[in-house]
N, C-alpha and C. Protein backbone atom coordinates (compact mmCIF):
# COMPACT_ATOMS: atom_id res chain seq x y z
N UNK A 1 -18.10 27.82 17.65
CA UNK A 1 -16.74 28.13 18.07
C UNK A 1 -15.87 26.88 17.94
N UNK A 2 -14.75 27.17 17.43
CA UNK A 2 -13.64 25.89 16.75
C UNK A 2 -12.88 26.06 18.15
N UNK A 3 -12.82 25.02 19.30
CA UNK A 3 -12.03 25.18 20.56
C UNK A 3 -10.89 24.24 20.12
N UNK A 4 -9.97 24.71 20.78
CA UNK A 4 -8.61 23.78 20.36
C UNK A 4 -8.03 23.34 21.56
N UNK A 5 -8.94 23.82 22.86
CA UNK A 5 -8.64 23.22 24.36
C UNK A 5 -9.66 22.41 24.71
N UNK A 6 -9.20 21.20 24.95
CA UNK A 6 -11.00 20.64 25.40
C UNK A 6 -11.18 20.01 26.59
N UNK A 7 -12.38 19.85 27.53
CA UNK A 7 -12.49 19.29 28.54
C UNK A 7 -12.45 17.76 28.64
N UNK A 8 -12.75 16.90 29.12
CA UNK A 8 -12.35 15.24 28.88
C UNK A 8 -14.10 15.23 28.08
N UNK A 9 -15.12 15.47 28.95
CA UNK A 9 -16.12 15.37 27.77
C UNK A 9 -16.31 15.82 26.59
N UNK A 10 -15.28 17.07 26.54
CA UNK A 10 -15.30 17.15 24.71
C UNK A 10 -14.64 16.23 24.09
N UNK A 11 -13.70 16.45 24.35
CA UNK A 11 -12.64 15.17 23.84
C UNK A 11 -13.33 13.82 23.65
N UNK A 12 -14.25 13.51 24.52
CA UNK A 12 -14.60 12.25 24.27
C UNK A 12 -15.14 11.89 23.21
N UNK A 13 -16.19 13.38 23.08
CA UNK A 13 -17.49 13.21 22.58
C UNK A 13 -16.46 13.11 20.60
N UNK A 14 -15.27 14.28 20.69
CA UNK A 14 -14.71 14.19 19.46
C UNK A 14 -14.28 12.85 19.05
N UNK A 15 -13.64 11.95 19.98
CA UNK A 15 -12.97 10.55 19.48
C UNK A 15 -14.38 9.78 19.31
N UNK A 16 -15.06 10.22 20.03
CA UNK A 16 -16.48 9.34 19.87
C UNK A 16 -16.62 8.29 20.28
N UNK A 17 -15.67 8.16 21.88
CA UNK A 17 -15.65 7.30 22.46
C UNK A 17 -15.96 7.32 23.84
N UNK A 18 -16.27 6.74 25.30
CA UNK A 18 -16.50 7.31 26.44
C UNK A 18 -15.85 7.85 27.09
N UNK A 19 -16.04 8.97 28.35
CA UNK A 19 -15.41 9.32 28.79
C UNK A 19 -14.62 8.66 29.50
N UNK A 20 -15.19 7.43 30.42
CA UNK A 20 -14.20 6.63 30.78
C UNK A 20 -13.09 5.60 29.88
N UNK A 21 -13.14 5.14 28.60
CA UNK A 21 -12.41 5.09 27.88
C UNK A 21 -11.09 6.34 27.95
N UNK A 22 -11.45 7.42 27.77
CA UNK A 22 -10.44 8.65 27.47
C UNK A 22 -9.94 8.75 29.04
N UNK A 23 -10.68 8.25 29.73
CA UNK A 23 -9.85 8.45 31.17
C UNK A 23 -8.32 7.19 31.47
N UNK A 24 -8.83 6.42 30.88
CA UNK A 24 -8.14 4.99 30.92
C UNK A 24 -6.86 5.75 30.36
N UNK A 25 -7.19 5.48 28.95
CA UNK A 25 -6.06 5.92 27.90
C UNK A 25 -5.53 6.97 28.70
N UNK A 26 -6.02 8.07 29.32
CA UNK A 26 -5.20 9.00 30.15
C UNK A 26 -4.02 8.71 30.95
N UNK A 27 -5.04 7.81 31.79
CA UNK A 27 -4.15 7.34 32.92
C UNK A 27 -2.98 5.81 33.04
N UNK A 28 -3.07 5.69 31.48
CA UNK A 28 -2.31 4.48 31.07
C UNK A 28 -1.22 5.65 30.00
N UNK A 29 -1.71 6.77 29.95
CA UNK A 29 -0.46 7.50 29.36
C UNK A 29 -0.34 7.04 27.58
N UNK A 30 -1.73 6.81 26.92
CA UNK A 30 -1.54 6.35 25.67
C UNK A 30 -2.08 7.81 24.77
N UNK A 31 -2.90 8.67 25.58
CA UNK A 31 -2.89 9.88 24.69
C UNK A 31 -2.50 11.12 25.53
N UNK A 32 -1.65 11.97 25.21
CA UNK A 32 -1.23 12.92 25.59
C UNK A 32 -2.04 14.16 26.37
N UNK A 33 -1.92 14.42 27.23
CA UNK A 33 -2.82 15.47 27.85
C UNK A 33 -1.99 16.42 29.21
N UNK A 34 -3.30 17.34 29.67
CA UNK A 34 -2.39 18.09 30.70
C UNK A 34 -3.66 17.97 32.07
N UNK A 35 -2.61 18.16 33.02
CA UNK A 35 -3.84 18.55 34.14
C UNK A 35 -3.54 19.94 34.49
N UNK A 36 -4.82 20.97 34.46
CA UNK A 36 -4.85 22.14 35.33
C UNK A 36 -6.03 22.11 36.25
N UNK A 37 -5.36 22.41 37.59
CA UNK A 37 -6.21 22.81 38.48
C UNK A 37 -7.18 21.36 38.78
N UNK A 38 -6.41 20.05 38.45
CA UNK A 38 -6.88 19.06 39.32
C UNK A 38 -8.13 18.63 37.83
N UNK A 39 -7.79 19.16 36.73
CA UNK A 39 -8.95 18.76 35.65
C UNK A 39 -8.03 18.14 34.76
N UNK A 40 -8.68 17.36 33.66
CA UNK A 40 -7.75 16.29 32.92
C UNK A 40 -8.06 17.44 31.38
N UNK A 41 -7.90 18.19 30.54
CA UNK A 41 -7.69 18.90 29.26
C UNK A 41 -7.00 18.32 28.07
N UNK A 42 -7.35 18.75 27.20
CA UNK A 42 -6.59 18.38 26.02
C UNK A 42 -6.75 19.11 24.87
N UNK A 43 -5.73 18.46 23.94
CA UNK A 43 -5.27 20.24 22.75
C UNK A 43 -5.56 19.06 21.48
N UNK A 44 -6.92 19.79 20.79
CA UNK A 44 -7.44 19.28 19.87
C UNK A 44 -6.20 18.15 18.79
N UNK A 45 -5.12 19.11 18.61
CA UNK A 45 -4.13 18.96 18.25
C UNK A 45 -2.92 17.07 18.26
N UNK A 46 -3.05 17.28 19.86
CA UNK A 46 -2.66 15.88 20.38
C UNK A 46 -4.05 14.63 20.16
N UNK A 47 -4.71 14.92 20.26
CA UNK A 47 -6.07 14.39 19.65
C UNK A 47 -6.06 13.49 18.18
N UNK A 48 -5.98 14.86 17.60
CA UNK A 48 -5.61 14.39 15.97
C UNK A 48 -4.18 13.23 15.73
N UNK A 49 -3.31 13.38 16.54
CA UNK A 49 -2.19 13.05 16.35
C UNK A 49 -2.27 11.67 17.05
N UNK A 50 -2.88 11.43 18.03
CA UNK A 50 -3.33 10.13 18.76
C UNK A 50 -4.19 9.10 17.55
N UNK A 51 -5.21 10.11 17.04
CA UNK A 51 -5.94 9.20 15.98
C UNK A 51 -5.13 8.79 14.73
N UNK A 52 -3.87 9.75 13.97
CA UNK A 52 -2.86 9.22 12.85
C UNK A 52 -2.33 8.00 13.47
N UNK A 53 -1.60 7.43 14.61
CA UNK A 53 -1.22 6.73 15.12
C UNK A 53 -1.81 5.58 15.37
N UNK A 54 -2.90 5.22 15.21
CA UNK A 54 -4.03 4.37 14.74
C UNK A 54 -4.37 4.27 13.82
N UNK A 55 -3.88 4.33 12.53
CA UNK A 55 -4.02 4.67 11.03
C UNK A 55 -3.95 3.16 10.31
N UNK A 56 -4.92 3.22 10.08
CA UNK A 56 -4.75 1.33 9.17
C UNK A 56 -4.99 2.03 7.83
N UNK A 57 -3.90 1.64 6.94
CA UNK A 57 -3.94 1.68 5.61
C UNK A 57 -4.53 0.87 5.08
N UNK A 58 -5.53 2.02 3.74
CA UNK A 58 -6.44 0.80 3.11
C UNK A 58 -5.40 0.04 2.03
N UNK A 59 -5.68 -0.77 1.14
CA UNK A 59 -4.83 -1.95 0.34
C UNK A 59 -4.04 -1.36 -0.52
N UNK A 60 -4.79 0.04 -0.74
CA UNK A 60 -4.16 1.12 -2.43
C UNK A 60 -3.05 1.48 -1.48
N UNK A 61 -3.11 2.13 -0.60
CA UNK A 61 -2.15 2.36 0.39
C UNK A 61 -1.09 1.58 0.96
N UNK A 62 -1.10 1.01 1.19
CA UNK A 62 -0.07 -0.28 1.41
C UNK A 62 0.81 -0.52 0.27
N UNK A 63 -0.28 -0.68 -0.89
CA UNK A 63 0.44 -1.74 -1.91
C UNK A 63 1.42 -0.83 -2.73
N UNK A 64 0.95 0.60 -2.56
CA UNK A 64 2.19 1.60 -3.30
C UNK A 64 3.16 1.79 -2.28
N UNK A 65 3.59 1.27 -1.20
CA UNK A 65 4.59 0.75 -0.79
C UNK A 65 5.78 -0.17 -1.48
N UNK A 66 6.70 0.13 -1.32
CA UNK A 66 8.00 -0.86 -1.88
C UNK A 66 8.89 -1.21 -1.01
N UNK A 67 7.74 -2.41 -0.08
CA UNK A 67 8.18 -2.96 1.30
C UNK A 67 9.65 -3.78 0.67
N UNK A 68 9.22 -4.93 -0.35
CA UNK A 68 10.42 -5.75 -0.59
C UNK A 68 11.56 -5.67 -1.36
């Protein structure tokens, strides 16, 4: 089943990072989430969009840029 709501341990397990990591970032307000019913959730969605935002371009990428 493809869930697109996830609990903080899914989420974690997707960034592939700890849960207390994903709690931090929560509670420092660096990835987007909701609370229901006193639980911390999240939408696969904001997930993905947290990880583009961390995006290091490799060199091919950059360099077809026309920074100057």
């Amino acid at each position: 089943m493809n869930k697109e709501i996830l609990i903080i341990q899914e989420a974690a397990e997707y960034l592939r990072i700890s849960v207390t990591t994903l709690r931090r970032y929560a509670y420092e307000r660096r990835v987007t989430h909701y609370k229901l019913k006193g639980r911390i959730i999240f939408r696969k969605a904001d997930l993905e969009k947290f990880l583009d935002t961390r995006k290091i371009e490799s060199f091919e990428e950059f360099k077809g840029k026309n920074i100057l």
